[in-house]
PDB file of N, CA and C in Angstrom:
ATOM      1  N   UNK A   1       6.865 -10.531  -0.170  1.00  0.00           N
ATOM      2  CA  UNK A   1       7.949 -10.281  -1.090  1.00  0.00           C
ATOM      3  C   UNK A   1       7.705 -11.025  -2.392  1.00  0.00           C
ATOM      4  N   UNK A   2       7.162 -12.320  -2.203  1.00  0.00           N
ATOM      5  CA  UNK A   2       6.675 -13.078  -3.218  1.00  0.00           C
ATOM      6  C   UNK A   2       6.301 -12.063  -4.577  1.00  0.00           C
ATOM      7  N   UNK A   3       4.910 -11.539  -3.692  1.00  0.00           N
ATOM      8  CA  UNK A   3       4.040 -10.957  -4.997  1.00  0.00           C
ATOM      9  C   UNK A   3       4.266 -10.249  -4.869  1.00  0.00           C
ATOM     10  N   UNK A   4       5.595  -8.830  -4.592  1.00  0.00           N
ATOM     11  CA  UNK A   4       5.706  -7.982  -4.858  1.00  0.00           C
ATOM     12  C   UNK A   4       7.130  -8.336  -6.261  1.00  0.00           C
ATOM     13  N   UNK A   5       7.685  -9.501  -6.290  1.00  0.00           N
ATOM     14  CA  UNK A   5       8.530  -9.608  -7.031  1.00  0.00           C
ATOM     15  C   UNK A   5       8.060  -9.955  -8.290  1.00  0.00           C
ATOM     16  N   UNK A   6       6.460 -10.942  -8.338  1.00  0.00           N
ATOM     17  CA  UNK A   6       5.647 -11.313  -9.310  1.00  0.00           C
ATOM     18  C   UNK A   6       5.465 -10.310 -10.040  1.00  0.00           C
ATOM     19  N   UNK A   7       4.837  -8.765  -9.181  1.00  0.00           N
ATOM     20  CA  UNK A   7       4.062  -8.360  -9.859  1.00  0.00           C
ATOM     21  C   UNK A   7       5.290  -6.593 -10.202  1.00  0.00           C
ATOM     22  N   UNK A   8       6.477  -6.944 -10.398  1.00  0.00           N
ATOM     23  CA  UNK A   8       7.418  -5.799 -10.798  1.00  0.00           C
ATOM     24  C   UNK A   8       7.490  -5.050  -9.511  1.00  0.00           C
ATOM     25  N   UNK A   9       7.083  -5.133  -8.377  1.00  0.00           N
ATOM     26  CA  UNK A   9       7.257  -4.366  -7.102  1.00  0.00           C
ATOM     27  C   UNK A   9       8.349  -4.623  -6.644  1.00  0.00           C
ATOM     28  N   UNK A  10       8.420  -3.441  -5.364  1.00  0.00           N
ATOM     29  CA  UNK A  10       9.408  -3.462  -4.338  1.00  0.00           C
ATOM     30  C   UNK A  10       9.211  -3.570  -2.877  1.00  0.00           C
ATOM     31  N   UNK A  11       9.619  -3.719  -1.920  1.00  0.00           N
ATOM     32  CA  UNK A  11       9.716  -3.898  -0.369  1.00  0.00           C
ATOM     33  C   UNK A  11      10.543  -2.877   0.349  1.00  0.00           C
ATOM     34  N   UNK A  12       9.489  -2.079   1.189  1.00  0.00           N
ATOM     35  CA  UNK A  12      10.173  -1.352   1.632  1.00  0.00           C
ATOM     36  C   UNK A  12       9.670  -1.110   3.220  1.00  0.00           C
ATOM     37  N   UNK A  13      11.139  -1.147   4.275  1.00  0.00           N
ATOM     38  CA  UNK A  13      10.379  -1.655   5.657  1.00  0.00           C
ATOM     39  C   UNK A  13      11.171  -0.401   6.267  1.00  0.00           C
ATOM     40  N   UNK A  14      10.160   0.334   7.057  1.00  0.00           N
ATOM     41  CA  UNK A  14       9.681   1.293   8.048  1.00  0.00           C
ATOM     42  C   UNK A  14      10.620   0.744   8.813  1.00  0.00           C
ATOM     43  N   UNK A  15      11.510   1.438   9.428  1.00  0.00           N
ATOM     44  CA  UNK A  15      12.286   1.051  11.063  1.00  0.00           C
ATOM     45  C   UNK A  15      11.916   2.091  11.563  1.00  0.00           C
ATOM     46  N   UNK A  16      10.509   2.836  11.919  1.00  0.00           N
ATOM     47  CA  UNK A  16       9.925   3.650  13.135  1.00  0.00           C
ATOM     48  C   UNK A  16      10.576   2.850  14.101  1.00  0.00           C
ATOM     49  N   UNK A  17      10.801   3.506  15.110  1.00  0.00           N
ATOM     50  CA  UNK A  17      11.021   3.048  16.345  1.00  0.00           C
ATOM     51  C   UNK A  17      11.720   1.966  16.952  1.00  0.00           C
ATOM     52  N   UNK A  18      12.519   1.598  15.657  1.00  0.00           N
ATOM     53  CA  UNK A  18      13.266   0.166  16.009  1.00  0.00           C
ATOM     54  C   UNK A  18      14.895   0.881  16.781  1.00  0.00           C
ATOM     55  N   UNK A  19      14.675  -0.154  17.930  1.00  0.00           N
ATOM     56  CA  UNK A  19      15.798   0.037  18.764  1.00  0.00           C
ATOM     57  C   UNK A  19      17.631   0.298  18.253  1.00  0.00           C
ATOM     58  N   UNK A  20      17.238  -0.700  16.655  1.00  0.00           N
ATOM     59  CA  UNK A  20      18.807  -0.922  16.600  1.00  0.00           C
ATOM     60  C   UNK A  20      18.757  -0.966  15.372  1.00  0.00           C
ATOM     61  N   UNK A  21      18.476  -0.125  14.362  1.00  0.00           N
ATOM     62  CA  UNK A  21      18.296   0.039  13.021  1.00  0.00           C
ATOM     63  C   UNK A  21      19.282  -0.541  11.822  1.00  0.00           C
ATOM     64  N   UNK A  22      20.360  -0.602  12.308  1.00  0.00           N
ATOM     65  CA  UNK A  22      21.322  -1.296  11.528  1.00  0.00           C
ATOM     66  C   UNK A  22      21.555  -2.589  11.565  1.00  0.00           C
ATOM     67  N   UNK A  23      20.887  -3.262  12.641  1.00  0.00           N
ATOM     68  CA  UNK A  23      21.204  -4.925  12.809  1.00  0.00           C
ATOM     69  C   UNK A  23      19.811  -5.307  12.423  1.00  0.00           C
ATOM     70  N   UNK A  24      18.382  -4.100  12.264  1.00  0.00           N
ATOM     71  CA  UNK A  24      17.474  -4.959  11.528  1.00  0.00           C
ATOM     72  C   UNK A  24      17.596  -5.045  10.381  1.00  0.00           C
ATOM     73  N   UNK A  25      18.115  -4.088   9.960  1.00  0.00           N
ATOM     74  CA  UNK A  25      18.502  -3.320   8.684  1.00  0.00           C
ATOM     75  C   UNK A  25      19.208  -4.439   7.970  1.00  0.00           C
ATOM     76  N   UNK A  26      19.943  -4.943   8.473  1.00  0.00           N
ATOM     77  CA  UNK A  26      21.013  -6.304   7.711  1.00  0.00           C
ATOM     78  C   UNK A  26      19.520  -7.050   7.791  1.00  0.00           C
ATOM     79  N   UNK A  27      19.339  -7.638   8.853  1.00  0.00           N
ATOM     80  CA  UNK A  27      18.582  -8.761   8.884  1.00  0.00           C
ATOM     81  C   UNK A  27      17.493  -8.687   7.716  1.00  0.00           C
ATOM     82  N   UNK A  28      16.628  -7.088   7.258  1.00  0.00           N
ATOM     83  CA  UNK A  28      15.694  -7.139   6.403  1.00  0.00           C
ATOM     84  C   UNK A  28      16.158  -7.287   5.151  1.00  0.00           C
ATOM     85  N   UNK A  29      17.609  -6.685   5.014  1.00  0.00           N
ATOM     86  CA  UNK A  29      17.997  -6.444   3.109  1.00  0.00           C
ATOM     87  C   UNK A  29      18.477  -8.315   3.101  1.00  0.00           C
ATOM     88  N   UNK A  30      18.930  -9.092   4.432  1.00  0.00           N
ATOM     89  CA  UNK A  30      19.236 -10.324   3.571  1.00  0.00           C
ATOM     90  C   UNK A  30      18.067 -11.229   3.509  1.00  0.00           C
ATOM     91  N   UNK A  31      16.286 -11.090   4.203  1.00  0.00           N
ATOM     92  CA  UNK A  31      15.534 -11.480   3.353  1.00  0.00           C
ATOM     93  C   UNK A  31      15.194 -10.653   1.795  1.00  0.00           C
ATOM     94  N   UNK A  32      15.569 -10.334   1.707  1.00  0.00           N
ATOM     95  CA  UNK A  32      15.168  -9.530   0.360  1.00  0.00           C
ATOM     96  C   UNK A  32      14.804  -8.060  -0.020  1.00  0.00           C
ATOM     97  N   UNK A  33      14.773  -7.581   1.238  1.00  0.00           N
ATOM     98  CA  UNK A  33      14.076  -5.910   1.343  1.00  0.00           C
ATOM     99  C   UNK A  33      14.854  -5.566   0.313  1.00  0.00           C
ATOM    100  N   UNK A  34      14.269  -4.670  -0.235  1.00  0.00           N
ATOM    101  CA  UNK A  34      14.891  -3.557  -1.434  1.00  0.00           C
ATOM    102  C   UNK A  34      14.888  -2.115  -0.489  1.00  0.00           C
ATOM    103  N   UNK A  35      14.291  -1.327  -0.126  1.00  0.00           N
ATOM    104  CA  UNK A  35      14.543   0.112   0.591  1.00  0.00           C
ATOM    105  C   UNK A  35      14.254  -0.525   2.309  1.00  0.00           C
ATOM    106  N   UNK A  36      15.475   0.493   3.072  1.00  0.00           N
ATOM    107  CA  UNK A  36      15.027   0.833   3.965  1.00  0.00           C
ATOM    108  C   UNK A  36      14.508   2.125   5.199  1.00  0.00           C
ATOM    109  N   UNK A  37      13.288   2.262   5.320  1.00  0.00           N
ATOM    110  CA  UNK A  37      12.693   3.697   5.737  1.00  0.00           C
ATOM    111  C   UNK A  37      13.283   4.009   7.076  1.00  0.00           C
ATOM    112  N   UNK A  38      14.120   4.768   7.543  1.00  0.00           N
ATOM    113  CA  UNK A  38      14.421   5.629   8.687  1.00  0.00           C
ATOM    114  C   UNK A  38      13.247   6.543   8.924  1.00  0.00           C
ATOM    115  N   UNK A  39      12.464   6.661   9.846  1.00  0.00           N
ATOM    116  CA  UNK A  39      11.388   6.993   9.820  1.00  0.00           C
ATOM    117  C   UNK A  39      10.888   7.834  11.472  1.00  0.00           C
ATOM    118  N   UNK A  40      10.600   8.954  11.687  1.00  0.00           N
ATOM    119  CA  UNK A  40      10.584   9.554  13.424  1.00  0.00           C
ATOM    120  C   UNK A  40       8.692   9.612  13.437  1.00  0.00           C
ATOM    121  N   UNK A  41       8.519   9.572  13.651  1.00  0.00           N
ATOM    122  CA  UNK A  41       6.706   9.092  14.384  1.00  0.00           C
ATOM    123  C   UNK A  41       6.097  10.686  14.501  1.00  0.00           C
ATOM    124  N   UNK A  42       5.608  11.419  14.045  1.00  0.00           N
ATOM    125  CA  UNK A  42       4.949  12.319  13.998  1.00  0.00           C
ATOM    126  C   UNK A  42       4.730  12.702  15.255  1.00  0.00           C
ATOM    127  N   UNK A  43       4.542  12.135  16.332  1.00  0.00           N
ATOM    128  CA  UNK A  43       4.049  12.602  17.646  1.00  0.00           C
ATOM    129  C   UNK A  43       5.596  12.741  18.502  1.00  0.00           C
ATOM    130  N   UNK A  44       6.794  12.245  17.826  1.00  0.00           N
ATOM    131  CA  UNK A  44       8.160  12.486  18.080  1.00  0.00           C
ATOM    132  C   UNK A  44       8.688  13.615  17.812  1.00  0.00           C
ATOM    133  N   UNK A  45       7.954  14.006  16.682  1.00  0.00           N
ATOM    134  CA  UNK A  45       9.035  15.385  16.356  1.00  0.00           C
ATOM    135  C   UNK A  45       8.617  16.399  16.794  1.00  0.00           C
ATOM    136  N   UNK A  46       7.840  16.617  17.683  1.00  0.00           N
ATOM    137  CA  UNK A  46       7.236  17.736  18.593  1.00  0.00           C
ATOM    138  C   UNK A  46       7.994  18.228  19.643  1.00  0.00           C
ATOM    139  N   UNK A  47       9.156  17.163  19.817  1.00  0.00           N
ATOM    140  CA  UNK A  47      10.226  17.233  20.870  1.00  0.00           C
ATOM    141  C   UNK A  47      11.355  17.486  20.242  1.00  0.00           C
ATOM    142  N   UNK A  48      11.114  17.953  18.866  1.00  0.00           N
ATOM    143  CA  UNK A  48      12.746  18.156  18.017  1.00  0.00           C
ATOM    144  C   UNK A  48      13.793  16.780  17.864  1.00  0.00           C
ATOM    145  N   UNK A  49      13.146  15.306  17.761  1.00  0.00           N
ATOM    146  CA  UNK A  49      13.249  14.573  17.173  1.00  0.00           C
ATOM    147  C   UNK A  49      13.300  14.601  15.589  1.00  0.00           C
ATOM    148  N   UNK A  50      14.409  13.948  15.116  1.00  0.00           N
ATOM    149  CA  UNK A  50      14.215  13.752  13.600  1.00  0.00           C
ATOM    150  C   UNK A  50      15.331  12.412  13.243  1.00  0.00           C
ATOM    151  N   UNK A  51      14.714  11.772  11.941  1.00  0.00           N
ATOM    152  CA  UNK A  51      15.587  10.909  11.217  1.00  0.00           C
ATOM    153  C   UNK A  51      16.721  10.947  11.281  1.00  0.00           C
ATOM    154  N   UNK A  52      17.562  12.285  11.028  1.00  0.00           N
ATOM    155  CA  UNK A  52      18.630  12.250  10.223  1.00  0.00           C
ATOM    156  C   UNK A  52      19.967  11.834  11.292  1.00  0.00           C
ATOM    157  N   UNK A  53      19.753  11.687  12.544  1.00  0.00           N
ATOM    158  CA  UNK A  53      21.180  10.878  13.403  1.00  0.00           C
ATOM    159  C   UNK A  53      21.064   9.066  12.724  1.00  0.00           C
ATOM    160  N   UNK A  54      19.884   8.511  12.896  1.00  0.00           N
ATOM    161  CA  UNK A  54      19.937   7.098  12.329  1.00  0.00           C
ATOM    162  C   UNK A  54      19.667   7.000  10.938  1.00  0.00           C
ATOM    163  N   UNK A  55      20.015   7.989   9.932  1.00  0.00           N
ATOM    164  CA  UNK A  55      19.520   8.314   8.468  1.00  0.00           C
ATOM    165  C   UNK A  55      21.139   7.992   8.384  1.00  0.00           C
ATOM    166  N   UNK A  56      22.494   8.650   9.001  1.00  0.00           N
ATOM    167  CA  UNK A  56      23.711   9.186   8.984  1.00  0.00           C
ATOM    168  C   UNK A  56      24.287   7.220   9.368  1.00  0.00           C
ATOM    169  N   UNK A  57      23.744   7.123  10.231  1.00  0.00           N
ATOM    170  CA  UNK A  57      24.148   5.901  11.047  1.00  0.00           C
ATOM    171  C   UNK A  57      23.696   4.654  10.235  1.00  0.00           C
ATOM    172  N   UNK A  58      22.896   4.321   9.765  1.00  0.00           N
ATOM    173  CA  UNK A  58      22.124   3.300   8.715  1.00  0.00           C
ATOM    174  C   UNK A  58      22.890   3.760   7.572  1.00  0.00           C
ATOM    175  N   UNK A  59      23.351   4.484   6.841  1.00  0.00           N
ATOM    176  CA  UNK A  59      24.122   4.866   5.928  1.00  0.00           C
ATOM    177  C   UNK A  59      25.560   4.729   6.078  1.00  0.00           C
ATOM    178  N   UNK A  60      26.562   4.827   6.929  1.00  0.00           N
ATOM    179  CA  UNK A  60      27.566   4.495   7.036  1.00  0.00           C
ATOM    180  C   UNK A  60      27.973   2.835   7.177  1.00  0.00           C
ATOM    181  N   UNK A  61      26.833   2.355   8.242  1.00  0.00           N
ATOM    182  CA  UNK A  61      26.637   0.913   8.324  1.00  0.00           C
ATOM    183  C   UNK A  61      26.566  -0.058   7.319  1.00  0.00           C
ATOM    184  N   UNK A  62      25.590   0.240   6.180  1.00  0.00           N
ATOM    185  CA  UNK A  62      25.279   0.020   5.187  1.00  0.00           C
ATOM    186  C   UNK A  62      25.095   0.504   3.978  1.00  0.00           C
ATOM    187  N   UNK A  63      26.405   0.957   3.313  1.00  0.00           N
ATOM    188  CA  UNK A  63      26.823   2.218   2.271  1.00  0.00           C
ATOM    189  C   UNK A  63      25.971   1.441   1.108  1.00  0.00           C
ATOM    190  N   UNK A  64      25.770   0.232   0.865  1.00  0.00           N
ATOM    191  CA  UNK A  64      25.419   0.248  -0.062  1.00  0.00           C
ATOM    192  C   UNK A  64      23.945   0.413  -0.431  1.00  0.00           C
ATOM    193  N   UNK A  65      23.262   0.035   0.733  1.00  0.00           N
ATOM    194  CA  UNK A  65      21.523  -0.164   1.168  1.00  0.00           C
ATOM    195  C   UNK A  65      21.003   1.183   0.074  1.00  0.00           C
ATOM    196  N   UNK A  66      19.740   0.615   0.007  1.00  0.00           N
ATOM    197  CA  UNK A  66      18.683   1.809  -0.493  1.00  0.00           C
ATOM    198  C   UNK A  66      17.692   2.138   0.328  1.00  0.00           C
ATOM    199  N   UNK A  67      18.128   3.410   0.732  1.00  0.00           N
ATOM    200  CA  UNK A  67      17.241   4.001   2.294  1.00  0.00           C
ATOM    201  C   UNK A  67      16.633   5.119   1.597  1.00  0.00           C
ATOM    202  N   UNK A  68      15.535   5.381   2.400  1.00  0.00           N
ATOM    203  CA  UNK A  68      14.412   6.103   2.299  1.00  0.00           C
ATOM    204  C   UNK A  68      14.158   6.762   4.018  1.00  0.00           C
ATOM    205  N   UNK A  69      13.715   8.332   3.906  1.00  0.00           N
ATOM    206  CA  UNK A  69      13.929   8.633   5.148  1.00  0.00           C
ATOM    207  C   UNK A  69      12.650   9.739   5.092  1.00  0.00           C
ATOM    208  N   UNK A  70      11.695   9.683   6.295  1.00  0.00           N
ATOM    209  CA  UNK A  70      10.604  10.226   6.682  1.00  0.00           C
ATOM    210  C   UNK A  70      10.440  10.302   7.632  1.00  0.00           C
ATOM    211  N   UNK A  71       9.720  11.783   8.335  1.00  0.00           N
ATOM    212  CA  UNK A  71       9.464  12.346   9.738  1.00  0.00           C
ATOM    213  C   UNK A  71      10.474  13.619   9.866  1.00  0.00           C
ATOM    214  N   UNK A  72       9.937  14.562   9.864  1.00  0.00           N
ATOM    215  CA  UNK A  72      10.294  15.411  10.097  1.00  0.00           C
ATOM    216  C   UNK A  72      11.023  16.190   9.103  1.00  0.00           C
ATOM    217  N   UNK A  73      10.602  16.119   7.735  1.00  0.00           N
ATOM    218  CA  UNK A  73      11.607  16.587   6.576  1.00  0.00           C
ATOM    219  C   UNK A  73      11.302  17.716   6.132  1.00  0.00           C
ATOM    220  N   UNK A  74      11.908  19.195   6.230  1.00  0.00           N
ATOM    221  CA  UNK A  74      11.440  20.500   5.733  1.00  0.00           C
ATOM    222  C   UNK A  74      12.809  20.954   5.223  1.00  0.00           C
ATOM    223  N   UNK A  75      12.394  22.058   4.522  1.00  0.00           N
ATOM    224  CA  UNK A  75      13.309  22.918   4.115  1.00  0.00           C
ATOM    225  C   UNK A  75      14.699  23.059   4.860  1.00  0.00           C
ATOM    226  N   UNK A  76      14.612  22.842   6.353  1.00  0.00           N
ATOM    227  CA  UNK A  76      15.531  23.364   7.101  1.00  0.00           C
ATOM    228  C   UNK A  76      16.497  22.060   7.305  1.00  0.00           C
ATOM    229  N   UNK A  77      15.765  21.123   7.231  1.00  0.00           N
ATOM    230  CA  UNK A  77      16.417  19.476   7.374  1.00  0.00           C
ATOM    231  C   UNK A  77      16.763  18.842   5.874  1.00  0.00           C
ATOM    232  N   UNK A  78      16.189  19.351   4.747  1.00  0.00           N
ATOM    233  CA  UNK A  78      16.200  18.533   3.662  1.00  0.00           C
ATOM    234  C   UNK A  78      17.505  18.205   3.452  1.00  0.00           C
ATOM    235  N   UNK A  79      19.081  19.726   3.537  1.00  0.00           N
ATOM    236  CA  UNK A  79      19.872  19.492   2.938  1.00  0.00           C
ATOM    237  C   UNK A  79      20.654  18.434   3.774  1.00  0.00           C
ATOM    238  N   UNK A  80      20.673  18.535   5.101  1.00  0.00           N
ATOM    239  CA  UNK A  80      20.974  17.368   5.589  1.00  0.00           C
ATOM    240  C   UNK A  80      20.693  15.944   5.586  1.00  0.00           C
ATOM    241  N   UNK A  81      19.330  15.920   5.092  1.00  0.00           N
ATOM    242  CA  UNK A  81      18.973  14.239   4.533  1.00  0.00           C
ATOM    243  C   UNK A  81      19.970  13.824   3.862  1.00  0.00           C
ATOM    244  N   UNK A  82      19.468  14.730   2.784  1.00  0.00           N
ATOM    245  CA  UNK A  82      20.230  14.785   1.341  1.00  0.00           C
ATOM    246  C   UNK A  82      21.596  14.029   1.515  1.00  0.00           C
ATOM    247  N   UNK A  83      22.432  14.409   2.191  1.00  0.00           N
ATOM    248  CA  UNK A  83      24.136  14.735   2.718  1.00  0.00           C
ATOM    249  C   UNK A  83      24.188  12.657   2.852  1.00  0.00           C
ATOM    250  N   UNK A  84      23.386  12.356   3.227  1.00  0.00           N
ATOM    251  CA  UNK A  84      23.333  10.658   3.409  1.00  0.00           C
ATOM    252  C   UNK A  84      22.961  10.029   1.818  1.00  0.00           C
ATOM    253  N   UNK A  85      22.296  11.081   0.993  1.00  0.00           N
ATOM    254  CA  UNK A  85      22.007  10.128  -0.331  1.00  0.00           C
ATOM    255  C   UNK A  85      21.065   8.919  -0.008  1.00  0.00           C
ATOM    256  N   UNK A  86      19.849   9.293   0.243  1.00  0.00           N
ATOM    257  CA  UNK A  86      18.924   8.552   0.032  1.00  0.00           C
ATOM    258  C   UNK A  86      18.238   8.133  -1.462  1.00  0.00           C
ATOM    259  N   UNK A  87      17.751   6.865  -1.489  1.00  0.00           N
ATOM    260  CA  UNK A  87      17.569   6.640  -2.586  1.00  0.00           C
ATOM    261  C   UNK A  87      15.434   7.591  -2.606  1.00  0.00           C
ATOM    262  N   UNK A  88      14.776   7.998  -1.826  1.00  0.00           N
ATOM    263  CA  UNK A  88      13.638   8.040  -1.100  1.00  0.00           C
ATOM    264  C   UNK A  88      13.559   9.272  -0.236  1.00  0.00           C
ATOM    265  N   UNK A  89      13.125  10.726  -0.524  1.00  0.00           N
ATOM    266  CA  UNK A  89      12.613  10.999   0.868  1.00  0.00           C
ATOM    267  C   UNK A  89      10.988  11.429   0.561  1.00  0.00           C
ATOM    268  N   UNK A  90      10.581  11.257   1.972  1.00  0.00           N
ATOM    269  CA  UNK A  90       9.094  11.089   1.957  1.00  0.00           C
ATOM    270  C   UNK A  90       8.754  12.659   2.777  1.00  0.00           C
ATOM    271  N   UNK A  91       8.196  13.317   2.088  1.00  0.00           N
ATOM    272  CA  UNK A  91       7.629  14.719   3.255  1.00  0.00           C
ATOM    273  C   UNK A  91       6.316  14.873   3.214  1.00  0.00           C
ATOM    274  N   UNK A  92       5.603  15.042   4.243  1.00  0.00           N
ATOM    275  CA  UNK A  92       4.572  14.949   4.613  1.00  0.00           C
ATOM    276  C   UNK A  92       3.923  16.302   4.802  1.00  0.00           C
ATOM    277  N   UNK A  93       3.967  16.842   5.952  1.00  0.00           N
ATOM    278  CA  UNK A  93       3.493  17.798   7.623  1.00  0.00           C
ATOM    279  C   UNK A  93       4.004  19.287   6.441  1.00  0.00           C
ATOM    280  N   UNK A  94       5.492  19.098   5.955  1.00  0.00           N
ATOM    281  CA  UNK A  94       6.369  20.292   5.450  1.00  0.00           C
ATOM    282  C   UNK A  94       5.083  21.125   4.707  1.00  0.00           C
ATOM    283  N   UNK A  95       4.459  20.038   3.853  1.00  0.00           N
ATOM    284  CA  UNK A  95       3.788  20.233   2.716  1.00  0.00           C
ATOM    285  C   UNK A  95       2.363  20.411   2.927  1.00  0.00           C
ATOM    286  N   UNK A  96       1.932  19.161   3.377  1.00  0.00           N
ATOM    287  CA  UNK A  96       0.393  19.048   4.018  1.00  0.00           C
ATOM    288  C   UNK A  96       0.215  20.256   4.867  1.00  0.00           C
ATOM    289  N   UNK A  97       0.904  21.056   6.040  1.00  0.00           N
ATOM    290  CA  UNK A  97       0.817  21.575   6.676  1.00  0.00           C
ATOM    291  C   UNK A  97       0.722  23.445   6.352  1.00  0.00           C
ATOM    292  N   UNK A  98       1.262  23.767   5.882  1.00  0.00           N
ATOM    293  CA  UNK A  98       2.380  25.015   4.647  1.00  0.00           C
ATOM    294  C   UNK A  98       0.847  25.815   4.504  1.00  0.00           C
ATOM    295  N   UNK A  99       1.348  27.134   4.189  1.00  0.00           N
ATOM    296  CA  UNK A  99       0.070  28.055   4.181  1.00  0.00           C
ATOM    297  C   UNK A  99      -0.348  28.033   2.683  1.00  0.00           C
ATOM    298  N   UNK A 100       0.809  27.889   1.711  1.00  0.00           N
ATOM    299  CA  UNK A 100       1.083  27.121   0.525  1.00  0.00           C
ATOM    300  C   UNK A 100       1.350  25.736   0.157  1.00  0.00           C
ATOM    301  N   UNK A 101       1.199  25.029   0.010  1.00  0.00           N
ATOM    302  CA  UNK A 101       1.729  23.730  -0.303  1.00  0.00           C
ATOM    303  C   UNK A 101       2.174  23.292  -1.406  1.00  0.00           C
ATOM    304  N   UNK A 102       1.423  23.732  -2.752  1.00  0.00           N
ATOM    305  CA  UNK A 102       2.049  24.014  -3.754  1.00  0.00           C
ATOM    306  C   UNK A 102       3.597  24.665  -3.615  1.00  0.00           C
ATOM    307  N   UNK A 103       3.543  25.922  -3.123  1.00  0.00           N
ATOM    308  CA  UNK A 103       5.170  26.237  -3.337  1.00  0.00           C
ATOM    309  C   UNK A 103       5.734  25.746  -2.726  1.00  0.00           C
ATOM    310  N   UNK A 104       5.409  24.849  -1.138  1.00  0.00           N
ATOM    311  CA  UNK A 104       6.438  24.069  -0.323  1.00  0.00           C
ATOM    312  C   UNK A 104       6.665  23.107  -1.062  1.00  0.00           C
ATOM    313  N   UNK A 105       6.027  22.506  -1.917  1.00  0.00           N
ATOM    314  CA  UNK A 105       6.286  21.199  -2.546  1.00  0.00           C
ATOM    315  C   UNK A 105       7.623  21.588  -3.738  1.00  0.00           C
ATOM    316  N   UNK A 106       7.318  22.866  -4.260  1.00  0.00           N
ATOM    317  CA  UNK A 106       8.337  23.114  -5.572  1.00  0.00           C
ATOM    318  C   UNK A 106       9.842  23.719  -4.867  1.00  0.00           C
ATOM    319  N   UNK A 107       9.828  23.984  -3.597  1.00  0.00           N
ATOM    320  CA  UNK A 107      10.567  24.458  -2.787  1.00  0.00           C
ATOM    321  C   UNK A 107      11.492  23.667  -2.319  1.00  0.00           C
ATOM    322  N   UNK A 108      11.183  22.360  -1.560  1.00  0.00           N
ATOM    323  CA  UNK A 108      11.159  21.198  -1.403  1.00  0.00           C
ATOM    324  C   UNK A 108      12.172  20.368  -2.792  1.00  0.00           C
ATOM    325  N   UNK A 109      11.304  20.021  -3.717  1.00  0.00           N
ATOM    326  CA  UNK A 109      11.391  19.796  -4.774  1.00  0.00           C
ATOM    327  C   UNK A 109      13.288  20.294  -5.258  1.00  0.00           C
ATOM    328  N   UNK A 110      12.453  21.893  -6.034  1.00  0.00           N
ATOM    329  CA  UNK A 110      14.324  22.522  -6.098  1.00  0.00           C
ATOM    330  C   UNK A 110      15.513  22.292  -5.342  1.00  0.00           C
ATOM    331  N   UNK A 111      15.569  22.159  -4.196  1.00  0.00           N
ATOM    332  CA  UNK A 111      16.282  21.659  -3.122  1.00  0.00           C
ATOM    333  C   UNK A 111      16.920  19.926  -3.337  1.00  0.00           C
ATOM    334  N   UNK A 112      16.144  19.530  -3.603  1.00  0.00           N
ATOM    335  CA  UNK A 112      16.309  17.865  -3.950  1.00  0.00           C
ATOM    336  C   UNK A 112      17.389  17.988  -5.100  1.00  0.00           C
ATOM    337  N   UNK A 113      16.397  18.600  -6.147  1.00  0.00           N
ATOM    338  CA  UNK A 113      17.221  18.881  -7.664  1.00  0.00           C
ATOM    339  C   UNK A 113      18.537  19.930  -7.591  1.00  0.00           C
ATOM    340  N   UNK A 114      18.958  20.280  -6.298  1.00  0.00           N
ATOM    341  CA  UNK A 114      19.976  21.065  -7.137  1.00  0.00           C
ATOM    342  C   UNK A 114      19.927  22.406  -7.404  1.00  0.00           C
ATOM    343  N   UNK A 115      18.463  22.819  -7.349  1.00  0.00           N
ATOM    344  CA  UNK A 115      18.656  24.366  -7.882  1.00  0.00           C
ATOM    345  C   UNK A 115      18.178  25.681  -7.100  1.00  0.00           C
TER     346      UNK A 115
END
């Protein structure tokens, strides 16, 4: 955190797989974390796992936090991220994956923005 504060950076901590996301969640923003990532493990969402129950839950807990949310984010899930107001979302698979990726990305994208 040091040299990320030295050098104009930020801190931002992954709760993959953490049992209890809102009591680390305190514990990380009162060392200093700036974002926190709600995050489902790629080999999770094969089972129709996704972020957005502890995206909803980390957000009510902590209205004021700056969360960031990744794993499992497409077209079909975005507007529901969204609905929590993340400061962060991260898409990966939606995009990387896409027979297009270019238009999943502007697709994606419009969706974020509004239009």
């Amino acid at each position: 955190m040091r040299a990320a504060r030295q050098h104009g950076g930020q801190i931002m901590a992954d709760l993959v797989q953490v049992s209890d996301p809102v009591a680390r969640g305190r514990a990380l923003l009162a060392l200093g974390c700036d974002l926190l990532c709600v995050h489902t493990a790629h080999d999770l969402q094969g089972g129709g796992e996704t972020p957005l129950a502890a995206l909803r839950w980390l957000r009510e807990a902590l209205p004021d936090a700056a969360l960031a949310v990744a794993g499992g984010i497409t077209l079909r899930t975005i507007d529901a991220a969204l609905s929590a107001a993340p400061a962060v979302v991260i898409v990966g698979s939606a995009i990387t994956g896409a027979d297009d990726p270019a238009q999943a990305a502007r697709a994606l994208r419009e969706r974020i923005d509004g239009r």
